[in-house]
C-alpha atoms as a PDB file:
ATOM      1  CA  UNK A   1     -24.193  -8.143 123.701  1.00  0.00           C
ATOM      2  CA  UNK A   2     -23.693  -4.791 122.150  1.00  0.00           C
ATOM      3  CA  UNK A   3     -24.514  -1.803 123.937  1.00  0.00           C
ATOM      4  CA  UNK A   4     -25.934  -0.171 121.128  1.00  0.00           C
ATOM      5  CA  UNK A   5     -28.432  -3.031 119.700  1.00  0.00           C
ATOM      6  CA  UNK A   6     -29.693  -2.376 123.166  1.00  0.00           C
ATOM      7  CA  UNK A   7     -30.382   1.006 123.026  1.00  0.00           C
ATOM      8  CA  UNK A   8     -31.818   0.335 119.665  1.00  0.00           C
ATOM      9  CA  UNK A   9     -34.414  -2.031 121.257  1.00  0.00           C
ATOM     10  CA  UNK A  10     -35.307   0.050 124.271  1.00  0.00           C
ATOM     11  CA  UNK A  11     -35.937   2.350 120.838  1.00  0.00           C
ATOM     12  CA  UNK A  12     -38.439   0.046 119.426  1.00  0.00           C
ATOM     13  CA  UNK A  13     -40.189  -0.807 122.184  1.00  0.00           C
ATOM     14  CA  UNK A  14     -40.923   2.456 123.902  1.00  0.00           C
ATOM     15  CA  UNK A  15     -45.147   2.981 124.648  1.00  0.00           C
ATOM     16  CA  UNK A  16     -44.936  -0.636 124.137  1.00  0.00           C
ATOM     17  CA  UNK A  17     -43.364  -2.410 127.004  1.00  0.00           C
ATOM     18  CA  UNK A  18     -39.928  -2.735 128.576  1.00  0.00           C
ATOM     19  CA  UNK A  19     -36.542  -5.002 127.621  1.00  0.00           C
ATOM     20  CA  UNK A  20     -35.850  -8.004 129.289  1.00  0.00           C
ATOM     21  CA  UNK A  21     -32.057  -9.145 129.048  1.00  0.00           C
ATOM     22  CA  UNK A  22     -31.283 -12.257 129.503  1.00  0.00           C
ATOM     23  CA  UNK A  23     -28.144 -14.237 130.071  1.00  0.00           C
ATOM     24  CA  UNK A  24     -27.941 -16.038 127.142  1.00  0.00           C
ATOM     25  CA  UNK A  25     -27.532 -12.536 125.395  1.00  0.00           C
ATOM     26  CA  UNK A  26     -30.874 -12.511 123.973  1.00  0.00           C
ATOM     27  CA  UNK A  27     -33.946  -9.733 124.656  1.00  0.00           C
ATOM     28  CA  UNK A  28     -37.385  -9.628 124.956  1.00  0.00           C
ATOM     29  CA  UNK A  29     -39.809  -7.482 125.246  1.00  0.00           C
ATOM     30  CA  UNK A  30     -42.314  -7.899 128.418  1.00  0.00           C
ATOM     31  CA  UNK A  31     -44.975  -5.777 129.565  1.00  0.00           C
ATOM     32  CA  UNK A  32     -45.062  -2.815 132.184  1.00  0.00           C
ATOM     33  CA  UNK A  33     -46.164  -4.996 134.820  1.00  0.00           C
ATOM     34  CA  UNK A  34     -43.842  -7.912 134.195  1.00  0.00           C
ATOM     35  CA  UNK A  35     -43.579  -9.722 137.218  1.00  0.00           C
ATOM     36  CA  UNK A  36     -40.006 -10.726 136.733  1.00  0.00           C
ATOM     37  CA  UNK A  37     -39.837 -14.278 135.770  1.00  0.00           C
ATOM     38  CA  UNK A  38     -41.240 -16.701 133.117  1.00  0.00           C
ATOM     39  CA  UNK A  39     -41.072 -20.422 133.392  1.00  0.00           C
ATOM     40  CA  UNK A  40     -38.675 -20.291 136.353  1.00  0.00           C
ATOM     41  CA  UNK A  41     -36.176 -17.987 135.083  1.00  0.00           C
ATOM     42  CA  UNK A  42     -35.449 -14.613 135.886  1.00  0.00           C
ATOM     43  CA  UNK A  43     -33.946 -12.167 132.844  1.00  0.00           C
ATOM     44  CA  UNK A  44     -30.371 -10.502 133.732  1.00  0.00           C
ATOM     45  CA  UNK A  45     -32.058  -6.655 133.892  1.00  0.00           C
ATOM     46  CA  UNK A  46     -35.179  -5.522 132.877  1.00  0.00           C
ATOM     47  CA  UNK A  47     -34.870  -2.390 131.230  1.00  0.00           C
ATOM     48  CA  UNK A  48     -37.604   0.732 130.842  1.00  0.00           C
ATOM     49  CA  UNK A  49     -37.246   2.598 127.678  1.00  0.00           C
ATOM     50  CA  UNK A  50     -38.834   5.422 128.693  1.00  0.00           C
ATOM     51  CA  UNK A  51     -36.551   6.242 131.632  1.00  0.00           C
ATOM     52  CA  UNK A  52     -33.710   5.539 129.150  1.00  0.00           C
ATOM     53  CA  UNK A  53     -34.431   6.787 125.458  1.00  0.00           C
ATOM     54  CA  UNK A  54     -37.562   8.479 125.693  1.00  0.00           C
ATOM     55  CA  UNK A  55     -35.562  12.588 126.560  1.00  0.00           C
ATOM     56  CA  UNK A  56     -33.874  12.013 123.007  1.00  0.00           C
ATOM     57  CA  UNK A  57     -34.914  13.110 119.847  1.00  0.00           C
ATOM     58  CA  UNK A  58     -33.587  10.857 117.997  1.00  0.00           C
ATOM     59  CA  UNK A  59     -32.493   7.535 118.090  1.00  0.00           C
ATOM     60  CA  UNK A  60     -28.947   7.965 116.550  1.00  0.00           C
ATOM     61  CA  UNK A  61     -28.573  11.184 119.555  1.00  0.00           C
ATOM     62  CA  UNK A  62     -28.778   7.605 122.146  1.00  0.00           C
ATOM     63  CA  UNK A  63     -26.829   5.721 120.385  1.00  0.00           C
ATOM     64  CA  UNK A  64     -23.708   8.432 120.816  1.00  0.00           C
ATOM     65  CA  UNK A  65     -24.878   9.803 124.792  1.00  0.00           C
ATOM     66  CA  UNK A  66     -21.503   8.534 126.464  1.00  0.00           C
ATOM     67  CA  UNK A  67     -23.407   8.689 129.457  1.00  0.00           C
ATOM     68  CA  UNK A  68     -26.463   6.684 128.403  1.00  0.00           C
ATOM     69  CA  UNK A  69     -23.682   4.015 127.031  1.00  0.00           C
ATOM     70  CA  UNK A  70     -21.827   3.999 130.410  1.00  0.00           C
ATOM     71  CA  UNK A  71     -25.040   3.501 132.671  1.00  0.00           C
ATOM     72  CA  UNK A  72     -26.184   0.507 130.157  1.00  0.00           C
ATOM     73  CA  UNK A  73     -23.086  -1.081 130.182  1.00  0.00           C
ATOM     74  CA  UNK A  74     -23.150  -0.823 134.274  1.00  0.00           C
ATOM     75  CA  UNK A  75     -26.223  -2.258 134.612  1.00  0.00           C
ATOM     76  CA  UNK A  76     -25.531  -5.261 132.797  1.00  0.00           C
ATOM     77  CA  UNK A  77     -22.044  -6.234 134.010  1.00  0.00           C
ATOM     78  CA  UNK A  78     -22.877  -5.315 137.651  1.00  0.00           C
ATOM     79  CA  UNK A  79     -25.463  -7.779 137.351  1.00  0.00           C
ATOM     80  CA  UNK A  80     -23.535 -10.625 135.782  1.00  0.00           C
ATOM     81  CA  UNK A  81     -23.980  -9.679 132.146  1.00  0.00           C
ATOM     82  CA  UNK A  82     -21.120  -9.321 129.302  1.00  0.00           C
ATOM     83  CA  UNK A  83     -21.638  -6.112 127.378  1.00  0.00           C
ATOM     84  CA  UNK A  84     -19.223  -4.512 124.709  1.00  0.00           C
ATOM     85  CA  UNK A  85     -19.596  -1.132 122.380  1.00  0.00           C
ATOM     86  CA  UNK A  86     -19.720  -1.131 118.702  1.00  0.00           C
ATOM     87  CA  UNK A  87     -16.841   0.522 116.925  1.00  0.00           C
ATOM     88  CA  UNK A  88     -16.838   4.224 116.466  1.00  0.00           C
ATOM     89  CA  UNK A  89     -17.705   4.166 112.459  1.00  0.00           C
END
């Protein structure tokens, strides 16, 4: 996964719901109240946009906060996720 098409989907789905990761590198989006699992399986993280994204401005300020980067990229490998960052362009 890259680190920043997951900020850019905690982007898109803040007011709507929060991102699921899963560990076949693929996300979701699943309600508030998610209850953590669907058809058996449980998602890698699930993560809440507005904790994450929602004190920027705009999305391309996320997409360069070293720390918001660092704390994604945490989160996914401490829980068994591979995560890498986009080139600088």
């Amino acid at each position: 996964m890259i680190t920043q098409d997951i900020i850019q989907k905690l982007w898109d789905a803040a007011g709507i719901g929060n991102v699921a990761v899963w560990g076949d590198d693929t996300m979701t989006i699943v309600p508030p109240d998610y209850p953590g699992e669907t058809a058996g399986k449980k998602p890698l993280v699930i993560l809440k946009p507005i904790v994450l994204v929602n004190r920027y401005e705009l999305l391309d300020f996320a997409l360069h906060d070293e720390e918001l980067l660092i704390n994604i990229e945490n989160t996914l490998r401490a829980a068994g996720g591979q995560v890498t960052r986009a080139p600088k362009s």
